[in-house]
N, C-alpha and C. Protein backbone atom coordinates (compact mmCIF):
# COMPACT_ATOMS: atom_id res chain seq x y z
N UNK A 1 2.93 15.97 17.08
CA UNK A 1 4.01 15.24 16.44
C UNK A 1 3.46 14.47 15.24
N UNK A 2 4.09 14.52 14.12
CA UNK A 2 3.78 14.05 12.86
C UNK A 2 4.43 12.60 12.79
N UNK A 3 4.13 11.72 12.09
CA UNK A 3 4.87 10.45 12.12
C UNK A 3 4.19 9.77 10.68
N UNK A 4 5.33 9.68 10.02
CA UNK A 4 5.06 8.88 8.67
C UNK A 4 6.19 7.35 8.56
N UNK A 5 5.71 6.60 7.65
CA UNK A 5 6.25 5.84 7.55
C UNK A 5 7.49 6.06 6.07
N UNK A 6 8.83 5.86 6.57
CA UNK A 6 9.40 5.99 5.67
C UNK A 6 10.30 7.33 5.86
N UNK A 7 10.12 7.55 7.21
CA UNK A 7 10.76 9.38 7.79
C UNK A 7 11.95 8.93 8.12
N UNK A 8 13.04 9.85 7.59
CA UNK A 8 14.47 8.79 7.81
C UNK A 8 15.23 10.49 8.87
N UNK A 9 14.31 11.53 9.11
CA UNK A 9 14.71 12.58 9.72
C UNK A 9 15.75 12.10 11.05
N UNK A 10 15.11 11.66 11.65
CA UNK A 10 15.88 10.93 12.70
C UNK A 10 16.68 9.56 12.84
N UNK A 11 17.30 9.33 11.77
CA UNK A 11 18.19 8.09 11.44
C UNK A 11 19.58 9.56 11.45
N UNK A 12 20.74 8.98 12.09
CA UNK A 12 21.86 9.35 12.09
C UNK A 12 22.81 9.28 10.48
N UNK A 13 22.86 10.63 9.97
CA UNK A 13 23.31 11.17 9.05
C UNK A 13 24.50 9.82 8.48
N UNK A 14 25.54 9.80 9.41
CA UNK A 14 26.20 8.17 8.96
C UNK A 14 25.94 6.89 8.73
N UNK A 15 24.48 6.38 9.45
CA UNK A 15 23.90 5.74 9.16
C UNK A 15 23.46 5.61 7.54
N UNK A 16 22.74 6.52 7.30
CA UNK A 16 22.20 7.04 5.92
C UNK A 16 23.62 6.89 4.80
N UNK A 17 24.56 7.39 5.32
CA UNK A 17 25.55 7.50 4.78
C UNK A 17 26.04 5.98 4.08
N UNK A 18 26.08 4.92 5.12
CA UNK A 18 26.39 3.82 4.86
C UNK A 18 25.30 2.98 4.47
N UNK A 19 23.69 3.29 4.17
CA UNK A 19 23.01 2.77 3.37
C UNK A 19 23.48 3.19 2.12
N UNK A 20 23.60 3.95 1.63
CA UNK A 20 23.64 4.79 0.16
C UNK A 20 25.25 3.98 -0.25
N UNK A 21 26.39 3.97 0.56
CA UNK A 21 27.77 3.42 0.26
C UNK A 21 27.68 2.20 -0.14
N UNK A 22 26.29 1.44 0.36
CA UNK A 22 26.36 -0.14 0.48
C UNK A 22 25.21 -0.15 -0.57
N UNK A 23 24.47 0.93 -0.99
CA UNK A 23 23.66 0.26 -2.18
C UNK A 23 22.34 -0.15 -1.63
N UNK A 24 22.08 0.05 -0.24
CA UNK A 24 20.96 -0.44 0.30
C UNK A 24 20.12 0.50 0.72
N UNK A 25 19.99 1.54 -0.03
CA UNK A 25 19.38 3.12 0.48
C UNK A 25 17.95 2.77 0.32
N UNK A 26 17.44 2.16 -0.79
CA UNK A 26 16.14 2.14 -1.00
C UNK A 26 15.22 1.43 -0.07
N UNK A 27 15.81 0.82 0.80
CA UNK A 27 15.44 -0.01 1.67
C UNK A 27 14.43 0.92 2.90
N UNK A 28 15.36 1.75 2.98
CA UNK A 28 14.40 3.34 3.89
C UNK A 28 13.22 3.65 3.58
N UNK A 29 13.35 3.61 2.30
CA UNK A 29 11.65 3.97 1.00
C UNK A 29 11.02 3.06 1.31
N UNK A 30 9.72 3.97 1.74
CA UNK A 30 8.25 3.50 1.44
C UNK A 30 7.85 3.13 -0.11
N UNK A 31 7.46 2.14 -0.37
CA UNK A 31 7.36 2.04 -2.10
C UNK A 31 6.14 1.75 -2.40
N UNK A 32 5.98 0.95 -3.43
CA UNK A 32 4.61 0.99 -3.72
C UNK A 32 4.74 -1.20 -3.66
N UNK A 33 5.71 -1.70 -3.24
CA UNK A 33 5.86 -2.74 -2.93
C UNK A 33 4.84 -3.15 -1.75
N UNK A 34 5.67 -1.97 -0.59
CA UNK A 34 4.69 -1.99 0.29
C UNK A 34 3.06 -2.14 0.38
N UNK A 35 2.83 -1.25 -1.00
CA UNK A 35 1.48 -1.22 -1.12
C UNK A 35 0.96 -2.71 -1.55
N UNK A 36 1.49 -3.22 -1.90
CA UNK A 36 1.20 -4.84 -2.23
C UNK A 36 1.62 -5.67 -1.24
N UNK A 37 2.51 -5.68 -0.45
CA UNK A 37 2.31 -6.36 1.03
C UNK A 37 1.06 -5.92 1.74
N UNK A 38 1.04 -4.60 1.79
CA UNK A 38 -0.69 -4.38 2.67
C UNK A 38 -1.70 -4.96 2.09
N UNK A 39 -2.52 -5.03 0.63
CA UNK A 39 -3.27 -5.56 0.27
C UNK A 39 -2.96 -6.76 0.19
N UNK A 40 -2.03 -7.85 -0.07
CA UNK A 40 -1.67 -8.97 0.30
C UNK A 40 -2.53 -9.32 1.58
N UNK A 41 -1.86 -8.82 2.49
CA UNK A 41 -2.19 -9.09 3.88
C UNK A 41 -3.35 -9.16 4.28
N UNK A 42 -4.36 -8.12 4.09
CA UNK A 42 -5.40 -8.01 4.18
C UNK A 42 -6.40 -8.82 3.41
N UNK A 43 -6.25 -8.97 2.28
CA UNK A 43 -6.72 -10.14 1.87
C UNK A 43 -6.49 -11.24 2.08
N UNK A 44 -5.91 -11.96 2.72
CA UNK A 44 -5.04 -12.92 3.32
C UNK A 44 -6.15 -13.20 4.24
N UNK A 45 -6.07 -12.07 5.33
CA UNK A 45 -6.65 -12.16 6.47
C UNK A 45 -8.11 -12.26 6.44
N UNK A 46 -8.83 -11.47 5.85
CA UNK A 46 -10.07 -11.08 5.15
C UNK A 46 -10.92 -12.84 5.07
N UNK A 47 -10.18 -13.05 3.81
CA UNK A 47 -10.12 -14.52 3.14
C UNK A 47 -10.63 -15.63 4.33
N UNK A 48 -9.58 -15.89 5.25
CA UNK A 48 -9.89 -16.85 6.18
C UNK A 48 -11.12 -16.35 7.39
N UNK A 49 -11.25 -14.69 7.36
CA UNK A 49 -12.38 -14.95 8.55
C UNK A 49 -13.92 -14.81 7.44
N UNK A 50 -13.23 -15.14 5.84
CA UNK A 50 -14.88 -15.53 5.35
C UNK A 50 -15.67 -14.51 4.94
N UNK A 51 -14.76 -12.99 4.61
CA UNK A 51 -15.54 -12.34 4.35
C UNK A 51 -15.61 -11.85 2.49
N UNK A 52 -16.98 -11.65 2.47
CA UNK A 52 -16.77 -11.70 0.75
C UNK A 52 -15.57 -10.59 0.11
N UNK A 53 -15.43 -10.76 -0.74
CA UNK A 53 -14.91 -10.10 -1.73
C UNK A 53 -14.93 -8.76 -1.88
N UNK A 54 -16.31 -8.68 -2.01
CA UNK A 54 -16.29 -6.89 -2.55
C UNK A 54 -15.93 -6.46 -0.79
N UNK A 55 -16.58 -6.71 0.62
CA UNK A 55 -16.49 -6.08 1.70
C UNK A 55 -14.49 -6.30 1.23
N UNK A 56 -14.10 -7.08 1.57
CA UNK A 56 -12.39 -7.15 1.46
C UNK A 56 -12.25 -6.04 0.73
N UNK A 57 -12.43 -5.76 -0.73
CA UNK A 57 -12.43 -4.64 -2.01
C UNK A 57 -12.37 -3.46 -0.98
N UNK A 58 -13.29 -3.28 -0.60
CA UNK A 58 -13.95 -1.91 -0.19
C UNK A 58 -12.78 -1.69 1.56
N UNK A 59 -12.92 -3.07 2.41
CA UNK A 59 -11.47 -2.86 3.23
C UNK A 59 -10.45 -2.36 2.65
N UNK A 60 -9.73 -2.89 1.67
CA UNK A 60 -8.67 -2.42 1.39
C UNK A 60 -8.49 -1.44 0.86
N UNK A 61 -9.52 -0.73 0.22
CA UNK A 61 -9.39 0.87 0.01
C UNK A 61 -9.31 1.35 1.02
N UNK A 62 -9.84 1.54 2.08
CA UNK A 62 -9.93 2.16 3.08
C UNK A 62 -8.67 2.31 3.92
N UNK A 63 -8.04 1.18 4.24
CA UNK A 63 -6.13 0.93 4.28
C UNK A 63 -5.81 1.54 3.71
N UNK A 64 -5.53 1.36 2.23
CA UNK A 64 -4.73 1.59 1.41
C UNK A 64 -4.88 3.41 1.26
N UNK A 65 -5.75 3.91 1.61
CA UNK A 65 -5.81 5.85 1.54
C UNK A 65 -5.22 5.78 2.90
N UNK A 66 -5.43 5.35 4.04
CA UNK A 66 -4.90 5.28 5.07
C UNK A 66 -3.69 5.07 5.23
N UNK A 67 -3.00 4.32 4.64
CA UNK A 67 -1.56 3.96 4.40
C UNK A 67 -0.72 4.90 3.58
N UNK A 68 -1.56 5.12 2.66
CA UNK A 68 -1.13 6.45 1.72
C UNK A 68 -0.50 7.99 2.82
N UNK A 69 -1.78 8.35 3.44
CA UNK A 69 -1.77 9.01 4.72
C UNK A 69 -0.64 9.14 5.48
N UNK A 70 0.05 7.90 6.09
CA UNK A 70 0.66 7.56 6.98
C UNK A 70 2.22 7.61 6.44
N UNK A 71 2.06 7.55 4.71
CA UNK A 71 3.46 7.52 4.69
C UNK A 71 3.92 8.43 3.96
N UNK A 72 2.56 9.95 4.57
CA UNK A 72 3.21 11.08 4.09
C UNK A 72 2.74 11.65 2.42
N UNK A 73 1.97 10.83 1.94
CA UNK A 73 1.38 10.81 0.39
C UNK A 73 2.35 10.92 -0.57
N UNK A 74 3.48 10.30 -0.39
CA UNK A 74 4.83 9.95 -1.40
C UNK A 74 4.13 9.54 -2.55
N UNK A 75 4.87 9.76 -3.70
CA UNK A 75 4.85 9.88 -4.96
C UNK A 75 4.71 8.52 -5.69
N UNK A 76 5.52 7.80 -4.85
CA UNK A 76 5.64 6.04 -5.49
C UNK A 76 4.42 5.33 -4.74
N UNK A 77 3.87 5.97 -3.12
CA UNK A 77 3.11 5.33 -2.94
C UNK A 77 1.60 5.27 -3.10
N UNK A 78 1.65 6.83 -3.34
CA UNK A 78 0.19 7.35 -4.10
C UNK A 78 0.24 6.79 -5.44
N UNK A 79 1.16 6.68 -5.86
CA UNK A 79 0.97 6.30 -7.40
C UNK A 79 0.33 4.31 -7.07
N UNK A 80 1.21 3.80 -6.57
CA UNK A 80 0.53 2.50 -6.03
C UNK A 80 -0.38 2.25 -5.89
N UNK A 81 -0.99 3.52 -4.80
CA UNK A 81 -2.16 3.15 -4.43
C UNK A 81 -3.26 2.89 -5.33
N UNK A 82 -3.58 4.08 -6.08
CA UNK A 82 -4.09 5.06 -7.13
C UNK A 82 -4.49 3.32 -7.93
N UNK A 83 -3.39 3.04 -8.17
CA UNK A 83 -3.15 1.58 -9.34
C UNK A 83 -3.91 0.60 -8.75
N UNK A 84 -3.96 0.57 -7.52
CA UNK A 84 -4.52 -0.31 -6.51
C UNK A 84 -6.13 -0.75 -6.51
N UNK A 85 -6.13 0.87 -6.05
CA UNK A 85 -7.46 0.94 -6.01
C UNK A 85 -8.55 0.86 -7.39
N UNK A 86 -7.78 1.33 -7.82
CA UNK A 86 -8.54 1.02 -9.72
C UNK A 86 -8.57 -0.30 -9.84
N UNK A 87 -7.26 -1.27 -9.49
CA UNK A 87 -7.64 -2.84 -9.92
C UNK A 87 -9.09 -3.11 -9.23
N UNK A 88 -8.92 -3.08 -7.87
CA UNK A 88 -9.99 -3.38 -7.30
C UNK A 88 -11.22 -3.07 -7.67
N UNK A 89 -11.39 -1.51 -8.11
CA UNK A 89 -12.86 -1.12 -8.62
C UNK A 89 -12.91 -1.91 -10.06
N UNK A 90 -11.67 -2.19 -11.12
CA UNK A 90 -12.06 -2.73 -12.07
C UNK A 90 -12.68 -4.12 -11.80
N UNK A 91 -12.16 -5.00 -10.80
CA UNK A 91 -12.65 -6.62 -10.84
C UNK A 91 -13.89 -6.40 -10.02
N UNK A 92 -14.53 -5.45 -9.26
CA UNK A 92 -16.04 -5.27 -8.77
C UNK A 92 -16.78 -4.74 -10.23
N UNK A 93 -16.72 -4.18 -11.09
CA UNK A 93 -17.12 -3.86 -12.31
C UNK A 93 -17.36 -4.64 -13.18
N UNK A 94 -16.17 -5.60 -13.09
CA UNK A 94 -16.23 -6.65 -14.14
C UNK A 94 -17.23 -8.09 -13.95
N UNK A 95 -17.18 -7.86 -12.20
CA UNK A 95 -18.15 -8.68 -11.62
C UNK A 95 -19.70 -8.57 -11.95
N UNK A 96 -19.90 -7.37 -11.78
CA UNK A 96 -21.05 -7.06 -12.31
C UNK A 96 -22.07 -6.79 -13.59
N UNK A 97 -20.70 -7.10 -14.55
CA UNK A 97 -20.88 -7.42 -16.07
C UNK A 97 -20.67 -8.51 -16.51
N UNK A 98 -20.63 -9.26 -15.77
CA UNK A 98 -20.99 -10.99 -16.14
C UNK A 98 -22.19 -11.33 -15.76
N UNK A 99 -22.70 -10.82 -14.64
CA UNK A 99 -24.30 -11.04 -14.21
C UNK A 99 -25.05 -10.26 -15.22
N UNK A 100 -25.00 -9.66 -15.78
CA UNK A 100 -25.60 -8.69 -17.15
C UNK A 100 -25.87 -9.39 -18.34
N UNK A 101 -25.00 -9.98 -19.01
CA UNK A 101 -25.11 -10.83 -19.87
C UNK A 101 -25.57 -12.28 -19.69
């Protein structure tokens, strides 16, 4: 059995029906919002049990392909991710070009 996040296969066709009537369809979608509540979170959490930075960095990649994974490798959320994970490698990069100079 496959299971993604964001699978609306088994939501009742009227159901669906009356998200989309009411304007609240997107709400079903996995987005790339999401992808910023997960790294939120995790850094959040990370933060208070004290762990540095880059280990957090390098956690949240690891989620965040994982999450990607889970919700099926959608288009908005790979694209998120993708964005994600580049911030992160850019501010470990940039870290390491201030100790340089």
């Amino acid at each position: 059995m496959e299971f993604y996040f964001g699978d609306i296969s088994e939501i009742d066709e009227e159901v669906i029906k009356n998200f989309k009537d009411s304007s609240i369809y997107h709400i079903l979608a996995v987005s790339g919002t999401h992808v910023g509540f997960v790294i939120m979170g995790i850094t959040i959490l990370f933060s208070k049990l004290n762990v540095s930075k880059s280990k957090i960095s390098a956690i949240s990649t690891i989620f965040l392909v994982t999450f990607m994974a889970l919700s099926g490798f959608t288009p908005s959320v790979v694209r998120a991710g993708i964005m994600s994970i580049v911030l992160l490698m850019s501010r470990k990069l940039s870290q390491k070009e201030r100790y340089l100079v």
